[in-house]
Structures are given as structure tokens and as C-alpha cells.
N, C-alpha and C. Protein backbone atom coordinates (compact mmCIF):
# COMPACT_ATOMS: atom_id res chain seq x y z
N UNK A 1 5.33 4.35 -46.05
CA UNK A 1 5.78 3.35 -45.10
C UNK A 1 5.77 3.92 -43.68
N UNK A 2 6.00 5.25 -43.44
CA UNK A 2 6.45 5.39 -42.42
C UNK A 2 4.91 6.01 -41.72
N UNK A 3 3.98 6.52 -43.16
CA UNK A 3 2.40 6.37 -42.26
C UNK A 3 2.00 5.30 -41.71
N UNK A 4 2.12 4.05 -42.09
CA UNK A 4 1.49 2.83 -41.83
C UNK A 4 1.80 2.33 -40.82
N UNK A 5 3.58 2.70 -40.31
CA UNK A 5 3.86 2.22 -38.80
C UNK A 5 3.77 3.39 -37.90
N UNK A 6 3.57 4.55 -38.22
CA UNK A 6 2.75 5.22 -37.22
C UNK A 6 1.73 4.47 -37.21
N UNK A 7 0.75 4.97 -37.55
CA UNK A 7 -0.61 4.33 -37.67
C UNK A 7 -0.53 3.06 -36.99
N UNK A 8 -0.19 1.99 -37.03
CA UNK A 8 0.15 0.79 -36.61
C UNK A 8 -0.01 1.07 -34.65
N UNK A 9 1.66 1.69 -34.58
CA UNK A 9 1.91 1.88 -33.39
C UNK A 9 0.62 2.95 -32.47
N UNK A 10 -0.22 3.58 -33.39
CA UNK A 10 -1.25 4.17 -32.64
C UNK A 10 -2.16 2.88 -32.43
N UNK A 11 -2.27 2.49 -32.97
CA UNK A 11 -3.44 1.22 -33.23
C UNK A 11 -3.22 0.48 -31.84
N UNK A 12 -2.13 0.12 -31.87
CA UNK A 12 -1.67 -0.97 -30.26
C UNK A 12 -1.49 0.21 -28.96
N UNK A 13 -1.22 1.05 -29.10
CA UNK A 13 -1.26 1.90 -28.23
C UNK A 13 -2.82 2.14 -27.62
N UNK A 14 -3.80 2.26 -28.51
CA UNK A 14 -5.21 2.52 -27.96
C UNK A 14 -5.50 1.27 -28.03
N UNK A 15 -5.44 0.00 -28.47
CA UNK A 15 -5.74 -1.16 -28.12
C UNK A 15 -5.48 -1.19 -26.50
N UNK A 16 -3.79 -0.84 -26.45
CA UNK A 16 -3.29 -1.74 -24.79
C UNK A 16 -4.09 -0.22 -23.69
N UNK A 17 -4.55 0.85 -24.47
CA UNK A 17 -5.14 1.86 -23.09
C UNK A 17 -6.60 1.13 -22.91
N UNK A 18 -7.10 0.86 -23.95
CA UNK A 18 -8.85 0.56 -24.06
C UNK A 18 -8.44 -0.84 -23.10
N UNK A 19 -7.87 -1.92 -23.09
CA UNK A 19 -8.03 -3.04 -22.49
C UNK A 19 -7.16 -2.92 -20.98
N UNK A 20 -6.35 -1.87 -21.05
CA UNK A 20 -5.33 -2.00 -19.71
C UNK A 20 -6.13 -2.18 -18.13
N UNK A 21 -7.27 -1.88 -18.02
CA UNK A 21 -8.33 -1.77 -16.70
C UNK A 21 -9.56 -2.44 -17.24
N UNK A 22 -9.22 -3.24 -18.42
CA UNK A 22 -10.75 -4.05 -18.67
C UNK A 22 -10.52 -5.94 -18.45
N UNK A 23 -11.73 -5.83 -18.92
CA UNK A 23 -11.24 -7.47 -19.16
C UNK A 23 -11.76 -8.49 -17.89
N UNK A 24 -12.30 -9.54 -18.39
CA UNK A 24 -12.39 -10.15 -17.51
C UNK A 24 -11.57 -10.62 -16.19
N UNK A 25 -10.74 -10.53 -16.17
CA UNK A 25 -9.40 -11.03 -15.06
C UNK A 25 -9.58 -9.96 -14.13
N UNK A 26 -10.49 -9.18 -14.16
CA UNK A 26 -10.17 -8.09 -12.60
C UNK A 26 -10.34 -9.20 -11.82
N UNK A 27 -9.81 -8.71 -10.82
CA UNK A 27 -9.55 -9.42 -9.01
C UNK A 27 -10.64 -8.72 -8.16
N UNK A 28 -11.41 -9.73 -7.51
CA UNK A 28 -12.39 -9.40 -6.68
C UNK A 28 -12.09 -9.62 -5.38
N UNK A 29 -12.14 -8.85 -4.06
CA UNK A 29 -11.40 -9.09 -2.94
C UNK A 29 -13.07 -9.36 -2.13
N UNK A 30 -13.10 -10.42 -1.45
CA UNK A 30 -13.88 -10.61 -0.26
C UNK A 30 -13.67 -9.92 0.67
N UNK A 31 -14.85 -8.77 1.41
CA UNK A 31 -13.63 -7.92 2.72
C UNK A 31 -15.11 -8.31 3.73
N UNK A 32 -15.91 -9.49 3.98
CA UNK A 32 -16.73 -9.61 4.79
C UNK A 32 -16.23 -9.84 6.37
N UNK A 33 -15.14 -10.20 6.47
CA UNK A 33 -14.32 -10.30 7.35
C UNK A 33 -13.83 -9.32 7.94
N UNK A 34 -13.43 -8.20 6.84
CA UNK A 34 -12.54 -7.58 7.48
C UNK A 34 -13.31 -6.39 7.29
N UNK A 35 -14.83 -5.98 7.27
CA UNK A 35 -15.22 -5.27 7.39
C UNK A 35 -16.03 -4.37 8.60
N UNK A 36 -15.99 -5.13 9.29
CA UNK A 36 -16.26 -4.43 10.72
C UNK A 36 -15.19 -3.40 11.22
N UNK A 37 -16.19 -2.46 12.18
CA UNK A 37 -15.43 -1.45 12.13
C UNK A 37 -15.20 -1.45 13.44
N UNK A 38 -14.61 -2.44 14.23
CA UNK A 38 -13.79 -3.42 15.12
C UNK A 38 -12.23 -3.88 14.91
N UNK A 39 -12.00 -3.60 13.58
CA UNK A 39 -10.81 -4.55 12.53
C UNK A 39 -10.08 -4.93 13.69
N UNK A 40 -9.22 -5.44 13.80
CA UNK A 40 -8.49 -6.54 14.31
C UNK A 40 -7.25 -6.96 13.42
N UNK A 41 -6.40 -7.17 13.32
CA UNK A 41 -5.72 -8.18 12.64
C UNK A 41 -4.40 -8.71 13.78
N UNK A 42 -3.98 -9.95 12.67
CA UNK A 42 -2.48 -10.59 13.48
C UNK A 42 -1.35 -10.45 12.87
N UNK A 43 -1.26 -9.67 11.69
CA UNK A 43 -0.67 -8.94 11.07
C UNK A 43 0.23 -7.89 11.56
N UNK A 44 1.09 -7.45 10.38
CA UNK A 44 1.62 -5.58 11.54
C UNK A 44 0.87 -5.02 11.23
N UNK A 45 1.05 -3.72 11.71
CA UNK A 45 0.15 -2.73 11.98
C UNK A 45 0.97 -1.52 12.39
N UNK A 46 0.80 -0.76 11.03
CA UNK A 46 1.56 1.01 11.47
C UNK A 46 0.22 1.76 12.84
N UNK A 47 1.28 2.18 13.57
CA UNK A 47 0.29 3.10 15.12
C UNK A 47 1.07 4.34 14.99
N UNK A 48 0.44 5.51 14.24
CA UNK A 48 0.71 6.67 14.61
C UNK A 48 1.10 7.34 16.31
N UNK A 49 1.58 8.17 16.23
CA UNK A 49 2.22 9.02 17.48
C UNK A 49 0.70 8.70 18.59
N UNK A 50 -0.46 9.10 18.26
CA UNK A 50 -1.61 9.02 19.34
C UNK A 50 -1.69 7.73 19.24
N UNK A 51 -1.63 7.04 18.78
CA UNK A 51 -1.71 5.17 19.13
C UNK A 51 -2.54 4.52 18.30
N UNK A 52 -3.26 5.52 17.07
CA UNK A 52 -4.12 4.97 16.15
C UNK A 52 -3.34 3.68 15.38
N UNK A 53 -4.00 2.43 15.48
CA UNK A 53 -3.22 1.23 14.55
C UNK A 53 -4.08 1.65 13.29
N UNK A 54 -3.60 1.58 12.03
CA UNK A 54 -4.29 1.48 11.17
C UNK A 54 -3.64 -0.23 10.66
N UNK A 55 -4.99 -0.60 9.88
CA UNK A 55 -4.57 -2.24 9.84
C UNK A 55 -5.29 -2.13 8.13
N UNK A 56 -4.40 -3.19 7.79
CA UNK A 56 -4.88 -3.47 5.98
C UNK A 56 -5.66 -3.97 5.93
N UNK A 57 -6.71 -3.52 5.06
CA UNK A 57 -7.79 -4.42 4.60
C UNK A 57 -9.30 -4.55 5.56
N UNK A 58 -8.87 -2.90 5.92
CA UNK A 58 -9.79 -2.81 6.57
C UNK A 58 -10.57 -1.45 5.95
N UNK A 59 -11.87 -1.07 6.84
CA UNK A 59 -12.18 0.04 6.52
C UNK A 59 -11.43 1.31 6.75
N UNK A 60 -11.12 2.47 5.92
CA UNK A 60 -10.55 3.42 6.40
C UNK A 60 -11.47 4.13 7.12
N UNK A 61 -12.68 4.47 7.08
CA UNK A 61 -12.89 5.59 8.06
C UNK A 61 -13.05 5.55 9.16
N UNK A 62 -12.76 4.04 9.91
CA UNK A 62 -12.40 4.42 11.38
C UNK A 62 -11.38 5.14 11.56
N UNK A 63 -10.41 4.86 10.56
CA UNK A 63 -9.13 5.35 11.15
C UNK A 63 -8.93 7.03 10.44
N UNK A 64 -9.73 7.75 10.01
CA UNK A 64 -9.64 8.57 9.25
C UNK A 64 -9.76 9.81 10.11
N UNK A 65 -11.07 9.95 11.02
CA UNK A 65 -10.74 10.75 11.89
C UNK A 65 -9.84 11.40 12.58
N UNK A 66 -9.17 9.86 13.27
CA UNK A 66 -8.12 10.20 14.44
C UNK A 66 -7.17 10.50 13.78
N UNK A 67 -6.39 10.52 12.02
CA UNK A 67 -5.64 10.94 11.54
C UNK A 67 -5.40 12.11 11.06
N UNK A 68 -6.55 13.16 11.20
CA UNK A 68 -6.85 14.89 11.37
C UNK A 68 -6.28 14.80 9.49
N UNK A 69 -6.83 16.32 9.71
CA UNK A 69 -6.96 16.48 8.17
C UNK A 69 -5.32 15.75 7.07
N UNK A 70 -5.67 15.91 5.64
CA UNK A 70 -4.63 15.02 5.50
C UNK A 70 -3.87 16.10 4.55
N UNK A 71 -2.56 15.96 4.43
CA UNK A 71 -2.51 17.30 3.65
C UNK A 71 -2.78 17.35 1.71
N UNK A 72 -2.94 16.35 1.48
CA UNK A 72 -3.53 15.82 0.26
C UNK A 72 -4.11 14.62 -0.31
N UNK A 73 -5.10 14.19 -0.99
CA UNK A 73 -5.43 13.80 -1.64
C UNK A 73 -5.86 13.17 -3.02
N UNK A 74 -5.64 12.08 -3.35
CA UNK A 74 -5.26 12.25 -4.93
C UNK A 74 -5.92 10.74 -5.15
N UNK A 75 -6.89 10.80 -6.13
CA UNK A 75 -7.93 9.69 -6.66
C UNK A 75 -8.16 9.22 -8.23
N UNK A 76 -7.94 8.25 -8.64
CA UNK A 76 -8.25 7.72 -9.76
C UNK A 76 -9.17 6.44 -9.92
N UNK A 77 -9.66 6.26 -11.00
CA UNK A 77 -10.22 4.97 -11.25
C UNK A 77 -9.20 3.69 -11.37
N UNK A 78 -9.93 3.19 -10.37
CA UNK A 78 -9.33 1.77 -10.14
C UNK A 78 -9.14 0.58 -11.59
N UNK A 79 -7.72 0.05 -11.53
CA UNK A 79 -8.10 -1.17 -12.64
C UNK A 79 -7.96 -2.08 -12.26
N UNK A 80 -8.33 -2.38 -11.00
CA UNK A 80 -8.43 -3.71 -10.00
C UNK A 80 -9.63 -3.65 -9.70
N UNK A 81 -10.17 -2.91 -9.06
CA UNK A 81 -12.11 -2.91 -8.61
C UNK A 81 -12.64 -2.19 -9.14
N UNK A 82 -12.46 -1.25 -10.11
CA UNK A 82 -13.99 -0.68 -10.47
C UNK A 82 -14.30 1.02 -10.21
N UNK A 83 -13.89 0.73 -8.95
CA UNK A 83 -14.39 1.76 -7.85
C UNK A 83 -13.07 2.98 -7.72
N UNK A 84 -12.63 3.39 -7.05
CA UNK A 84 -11.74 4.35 -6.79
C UNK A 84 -10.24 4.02 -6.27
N UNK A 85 -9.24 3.98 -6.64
CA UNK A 85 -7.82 3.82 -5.06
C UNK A 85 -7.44 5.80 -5.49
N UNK A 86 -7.34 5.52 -3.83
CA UNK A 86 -6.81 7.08 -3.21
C UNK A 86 -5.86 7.09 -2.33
N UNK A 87 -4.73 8.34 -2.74
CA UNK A 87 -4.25 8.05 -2.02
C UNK A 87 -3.85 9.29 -0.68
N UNK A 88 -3.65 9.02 0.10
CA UNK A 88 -4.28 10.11 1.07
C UNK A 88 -2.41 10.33 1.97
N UNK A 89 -2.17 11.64 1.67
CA UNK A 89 -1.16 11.77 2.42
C UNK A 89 -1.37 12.75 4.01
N UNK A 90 -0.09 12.42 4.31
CA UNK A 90 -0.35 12.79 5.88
C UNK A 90 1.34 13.58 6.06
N UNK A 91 1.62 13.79 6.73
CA UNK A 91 3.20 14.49 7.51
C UNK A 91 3.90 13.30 7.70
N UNK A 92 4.55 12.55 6.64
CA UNK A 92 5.41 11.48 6.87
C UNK A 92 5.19 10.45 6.33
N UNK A 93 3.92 10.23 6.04
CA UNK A 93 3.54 8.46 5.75
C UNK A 93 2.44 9.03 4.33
N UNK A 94 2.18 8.11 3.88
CA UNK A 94 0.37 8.17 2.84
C UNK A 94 -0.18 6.96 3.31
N UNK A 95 -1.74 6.72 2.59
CA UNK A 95 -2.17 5.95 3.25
C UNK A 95 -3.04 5.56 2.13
N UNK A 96 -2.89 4.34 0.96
CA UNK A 96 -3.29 3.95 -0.37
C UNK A 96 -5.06 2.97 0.04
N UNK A 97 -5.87 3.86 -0.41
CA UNK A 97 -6.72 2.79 0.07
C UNK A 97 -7.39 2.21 -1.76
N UNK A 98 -8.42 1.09 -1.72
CA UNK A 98 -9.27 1.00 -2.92
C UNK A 98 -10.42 0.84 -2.02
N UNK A 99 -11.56 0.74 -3.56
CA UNK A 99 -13.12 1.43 -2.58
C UNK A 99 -13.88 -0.38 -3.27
N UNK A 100 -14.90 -0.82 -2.73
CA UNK A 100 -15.27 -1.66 -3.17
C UNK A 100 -17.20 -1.17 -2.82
N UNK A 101 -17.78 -1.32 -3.38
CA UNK A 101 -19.15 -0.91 -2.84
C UNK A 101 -19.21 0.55 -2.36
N UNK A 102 -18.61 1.59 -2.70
CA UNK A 102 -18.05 2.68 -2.16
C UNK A 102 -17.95 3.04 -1.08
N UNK A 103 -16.92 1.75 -0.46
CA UNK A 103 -16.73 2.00 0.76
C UNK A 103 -14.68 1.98 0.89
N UNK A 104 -14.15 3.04 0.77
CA UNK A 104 -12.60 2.72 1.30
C UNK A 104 -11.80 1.63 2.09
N UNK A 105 -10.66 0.74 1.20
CA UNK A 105 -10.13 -0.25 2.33
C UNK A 105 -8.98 -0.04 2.51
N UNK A 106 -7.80 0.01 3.42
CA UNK A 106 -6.92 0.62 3.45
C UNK A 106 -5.94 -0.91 2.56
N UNK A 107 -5.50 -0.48 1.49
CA UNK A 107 -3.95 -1.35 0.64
C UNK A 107 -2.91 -1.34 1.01
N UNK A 108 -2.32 0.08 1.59
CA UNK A 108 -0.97 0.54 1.91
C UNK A 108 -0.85 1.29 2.93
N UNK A 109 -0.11 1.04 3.83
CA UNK A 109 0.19 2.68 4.50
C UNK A 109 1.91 2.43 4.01
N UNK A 110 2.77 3.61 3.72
CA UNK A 110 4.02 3.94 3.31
C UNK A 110 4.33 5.22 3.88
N UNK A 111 5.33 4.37 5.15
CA UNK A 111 6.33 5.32 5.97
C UNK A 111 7.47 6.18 5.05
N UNK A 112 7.27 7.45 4.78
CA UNK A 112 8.19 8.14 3.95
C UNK A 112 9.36 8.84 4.50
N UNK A 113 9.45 8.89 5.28
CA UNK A 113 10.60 9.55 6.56
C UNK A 113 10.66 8.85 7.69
N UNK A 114 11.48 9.94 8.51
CA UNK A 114 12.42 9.08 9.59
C UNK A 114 11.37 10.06 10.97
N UNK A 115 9.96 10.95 10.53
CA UNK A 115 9.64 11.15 11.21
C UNK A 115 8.62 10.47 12.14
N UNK A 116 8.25 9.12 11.26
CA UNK A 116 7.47 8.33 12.05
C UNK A 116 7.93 6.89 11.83
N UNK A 117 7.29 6.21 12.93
CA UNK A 117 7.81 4.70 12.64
C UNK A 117 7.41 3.37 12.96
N UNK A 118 7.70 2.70 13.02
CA UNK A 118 6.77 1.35 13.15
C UNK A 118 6.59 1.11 14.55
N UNK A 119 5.75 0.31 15.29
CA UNK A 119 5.52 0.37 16.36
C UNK A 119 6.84 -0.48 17.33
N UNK A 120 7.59 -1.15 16.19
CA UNK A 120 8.98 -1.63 16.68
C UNK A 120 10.18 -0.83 16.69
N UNK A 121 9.99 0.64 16.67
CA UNK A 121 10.96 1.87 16.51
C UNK A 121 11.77 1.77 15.45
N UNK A 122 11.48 1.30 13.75
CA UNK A 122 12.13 1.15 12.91
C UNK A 122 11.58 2.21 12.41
N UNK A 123 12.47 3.06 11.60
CA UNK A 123 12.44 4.17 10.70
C UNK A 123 13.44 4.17 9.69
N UNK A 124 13.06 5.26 8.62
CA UNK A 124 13.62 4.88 7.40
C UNK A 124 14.91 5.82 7.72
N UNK A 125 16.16 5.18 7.31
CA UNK A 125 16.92 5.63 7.82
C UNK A 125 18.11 4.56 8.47
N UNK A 126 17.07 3.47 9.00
CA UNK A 126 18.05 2.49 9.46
C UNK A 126 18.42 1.37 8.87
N UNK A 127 19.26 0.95 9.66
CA UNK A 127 19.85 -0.38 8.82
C UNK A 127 19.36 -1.85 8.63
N UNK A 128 19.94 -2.48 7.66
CA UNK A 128 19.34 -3.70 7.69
C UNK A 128 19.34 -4.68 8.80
N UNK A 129 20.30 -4.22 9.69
CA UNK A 129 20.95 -5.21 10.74
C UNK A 129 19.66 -4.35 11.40
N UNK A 130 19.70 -3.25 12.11
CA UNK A 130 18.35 -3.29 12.94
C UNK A 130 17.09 -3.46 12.71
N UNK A 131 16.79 -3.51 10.99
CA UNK A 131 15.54 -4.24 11.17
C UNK A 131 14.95 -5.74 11.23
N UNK A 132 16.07 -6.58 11.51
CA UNK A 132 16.47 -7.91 11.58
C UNK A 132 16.14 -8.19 12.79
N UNK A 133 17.08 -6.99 13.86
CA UNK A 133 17.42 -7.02 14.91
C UNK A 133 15.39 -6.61 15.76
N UNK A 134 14.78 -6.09 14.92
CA UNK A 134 13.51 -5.76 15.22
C UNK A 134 12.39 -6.90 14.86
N UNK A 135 12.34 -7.88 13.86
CA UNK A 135 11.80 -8.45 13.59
C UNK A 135 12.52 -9.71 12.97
N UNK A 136 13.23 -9.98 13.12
CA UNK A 136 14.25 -11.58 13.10
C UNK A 136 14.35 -11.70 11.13
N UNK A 137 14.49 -12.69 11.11
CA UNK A 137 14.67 -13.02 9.67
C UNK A 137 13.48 -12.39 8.83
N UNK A 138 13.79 -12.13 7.29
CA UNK A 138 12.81 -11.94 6.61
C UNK A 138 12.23 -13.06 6.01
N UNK A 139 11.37 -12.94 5.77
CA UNK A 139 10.73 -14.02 4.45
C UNK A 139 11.13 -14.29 3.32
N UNK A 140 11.97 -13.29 2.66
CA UNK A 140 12.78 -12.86 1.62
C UNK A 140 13.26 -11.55 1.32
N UNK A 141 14.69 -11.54 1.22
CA UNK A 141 15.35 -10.47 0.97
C UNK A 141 16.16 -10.56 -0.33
N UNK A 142 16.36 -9.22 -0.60
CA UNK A 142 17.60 -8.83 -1.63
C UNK A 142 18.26 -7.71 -1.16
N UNK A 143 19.26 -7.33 -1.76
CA UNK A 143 20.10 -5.85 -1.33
C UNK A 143 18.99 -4.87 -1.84
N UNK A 144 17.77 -5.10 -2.31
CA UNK A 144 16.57 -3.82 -2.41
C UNK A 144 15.53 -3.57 -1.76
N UNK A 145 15.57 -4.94 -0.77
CA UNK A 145 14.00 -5.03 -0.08
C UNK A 145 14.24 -6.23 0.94
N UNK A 146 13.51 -6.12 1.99
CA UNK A 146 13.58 -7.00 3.05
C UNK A 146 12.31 -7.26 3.59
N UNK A 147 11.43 -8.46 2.95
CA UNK A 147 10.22 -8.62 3.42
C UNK A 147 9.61 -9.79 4.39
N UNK A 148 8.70 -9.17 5.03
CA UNK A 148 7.98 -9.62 6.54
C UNK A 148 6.76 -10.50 5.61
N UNK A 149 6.00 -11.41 5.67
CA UNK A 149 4.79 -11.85 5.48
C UNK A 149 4.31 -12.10 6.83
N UNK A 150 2.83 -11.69 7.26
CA UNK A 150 2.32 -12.53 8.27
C UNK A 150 0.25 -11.96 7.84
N UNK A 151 -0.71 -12.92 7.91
CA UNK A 151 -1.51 -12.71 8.11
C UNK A 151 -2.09 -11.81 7.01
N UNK A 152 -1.75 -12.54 5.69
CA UNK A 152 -2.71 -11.59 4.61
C UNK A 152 -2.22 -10.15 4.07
N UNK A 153 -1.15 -10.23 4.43
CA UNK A 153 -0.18 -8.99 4.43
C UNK A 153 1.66 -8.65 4.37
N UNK A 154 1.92 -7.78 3.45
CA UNK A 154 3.19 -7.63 3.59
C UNK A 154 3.60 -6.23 4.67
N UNK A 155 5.06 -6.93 5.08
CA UNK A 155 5.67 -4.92 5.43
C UNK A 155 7.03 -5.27 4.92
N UNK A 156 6.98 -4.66 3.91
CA UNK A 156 8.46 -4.74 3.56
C UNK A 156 9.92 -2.97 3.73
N UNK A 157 10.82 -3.10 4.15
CA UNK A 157 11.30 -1.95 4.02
C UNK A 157 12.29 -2.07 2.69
N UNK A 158 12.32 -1.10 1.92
CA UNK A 158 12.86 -0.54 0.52
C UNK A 158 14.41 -0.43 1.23
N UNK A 159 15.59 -0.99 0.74
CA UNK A 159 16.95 -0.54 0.86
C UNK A 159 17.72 -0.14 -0.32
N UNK A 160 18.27 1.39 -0.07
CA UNK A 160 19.57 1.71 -0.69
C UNK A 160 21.02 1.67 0.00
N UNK A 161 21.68 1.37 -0.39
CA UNK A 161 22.93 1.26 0.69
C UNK A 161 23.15 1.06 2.18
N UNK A 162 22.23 -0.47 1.91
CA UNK A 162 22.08 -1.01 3.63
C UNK A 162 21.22 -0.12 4.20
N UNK A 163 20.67 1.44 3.62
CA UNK A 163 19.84 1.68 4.66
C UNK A 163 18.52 1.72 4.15
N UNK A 164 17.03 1.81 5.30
CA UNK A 164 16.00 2.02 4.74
C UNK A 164 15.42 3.07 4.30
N UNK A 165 14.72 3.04 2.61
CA UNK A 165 14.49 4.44 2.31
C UNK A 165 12.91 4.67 2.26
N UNK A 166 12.60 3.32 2.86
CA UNK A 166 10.80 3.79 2.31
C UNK A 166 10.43 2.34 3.75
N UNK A 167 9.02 2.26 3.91
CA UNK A 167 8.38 1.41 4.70
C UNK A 167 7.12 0.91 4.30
N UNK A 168 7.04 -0.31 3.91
CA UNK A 168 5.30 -0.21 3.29
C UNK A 168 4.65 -1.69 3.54
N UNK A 169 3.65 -1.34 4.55
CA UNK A 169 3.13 -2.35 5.12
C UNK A 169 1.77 -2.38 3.51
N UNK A 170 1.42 -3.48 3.23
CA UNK A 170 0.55 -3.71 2.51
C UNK A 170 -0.16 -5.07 2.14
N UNK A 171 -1.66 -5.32 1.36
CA UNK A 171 -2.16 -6.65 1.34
C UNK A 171 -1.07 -7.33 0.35
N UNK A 172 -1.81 -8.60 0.81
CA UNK A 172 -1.29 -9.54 -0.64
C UNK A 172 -2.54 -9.77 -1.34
N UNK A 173 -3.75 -9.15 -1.05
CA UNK A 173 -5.29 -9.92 -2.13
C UNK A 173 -4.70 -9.66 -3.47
N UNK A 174 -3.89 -8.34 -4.15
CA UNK A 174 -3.87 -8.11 -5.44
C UNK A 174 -2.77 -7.60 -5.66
């Protein structure tokens, strides 16, 4: 008995790994728009200390340069496109991109400290009242999260005890 529900439980276990990144239902993102290496958006937009905006859903290697080496890197196969998400850290923030045509789009940037901050001087660290006080009402909140929508994109900040512990501007395609 007790081979058969092993056995069993291996059975669904390599069933749900073999299908977990397959399957027809992947999500295909259109980035014809947002592929010029011009990007633009009306969205937020994290601007490092030199003034680089990096914007979602765009290409990363404009912005890859001006962000000097990164202090790590870390890549897997995608189970949304196919292709690669990486995620690329820096002194404070990372920066989650996925690859479509093997080309990098930036998904995430995530402010991890209080050493950098949004271009509205919010850092993690502060309170809910000043990030209110920075960007007016949210779109939706809970005592865990306080989120912004505008333009194809979230920035939501992560709260533990009224204060912010994380920052993460990101798409809504997936």
C-alpha cells in the first residue's frame, strides 16, 4: 500500500513538473510598441542617482550600459515566453527582465533599500502616510501593499508595520 501511494504521489509530481511551463496557455506579449530604443512611457519610472529612467516593457539594453556592471546575475528558462527571465542585480534595486526573440524586456525593477528611490523621494523605509502623501490615493490597498496602476503598469510598495519594505514598479501583460 504504501508503494502504490508513493508511486502515485511521484506520478503527479512529474506530471505537474512536465506540464508546469508547457501547455498551450503561455501568454504572448506584443512589445512592437514598446520596442524602440526611444522608450517613452506615461507610466512611473524608477531614475537611478545619474538620471537613467528605466521604463517597463521596454528594451533593457539601453538602459544597461548607463547602469555599470551589475553585481549579479541569475537566469532561467522562462514559463511565460520560452526564452529566458533574468534577473540582474545592482547596489540596492534588481532589475527582472524576460527575453522574447532574444531580445531582453525589462518586467520589474525592485527597490530593495533605503539606498535608492523613486523619483518622488519615496524609499523603503517610509510610511504609508508619505507614500500617499507622494502619490495621492492608491488604486488598491491592504495593510500589505499599496498599489499605483497607470499606463500598462504597476508600482506597488510592500508594507510591514506601516512601513515600506520593498518597491516594485512592474507590467501588468502577465
Amino acid at each position: 500500500m504504501k508503494k502504490k501511494l508513493a508511486l502515485i504521489l511521484v506520478a503527479c509530481f512529474c506530471i505537474g513538473a512536465l506540464t508546469a511551463c508547457g501547455g498551450s496557455t503561455q501568454k504572448k506579449v506584443s512589445n512592437n510598441a514598446s520596442s524602440a530604443s526611444s522608450q517613452t512611457s506615461n507610466g512611473y519610472a524608477f531614475k537611478t542617482a545619474d538620471g537613467t529612467a528605466i521604463v517597463i516593457d521596454a528594451e533593457f539594453e539601453q538602459f544597461k550600459s548607463a547602469l555599470g556592471q551589475e553585481e549579479s546575475c541569475f537566469e532561467a528558462a522562462s514559463c511565460a515566453f520560452g526564452d529566458l527571465d533574468k534577473i540582474w542585480t545592482y547596489k540596492g534595486f534588481e532589475v527582472d527582465t524576460y527575453q522574447q526573440d532574444k531580445v531582453d524586456y525589462v518586467s520589474k525593477v525592485i527597490l530593495k533599500d533605503d539606498t535608492v528611490s523613486t523619483p518622488e523621494k519615496v524609499s523603503v523605509g517610509a510610511s504609508s502616510a508619505d507614500v500617499t502623501a507622494a502619490y495621492g490615493d492608491p488604486s488598491s490597498s491592504d495593510s500589505s501593499q499599496m498599489v499605483y496602476e497607470k499606463d500598462q503598469m504597476k508600482l506597488i510598495f510592500l508594507l510591514k508595520d506601516d512601513a515600506v519594505t520593498q518597491i516594485q514598479y512592474t507590467t501588468v501583460k502577465f
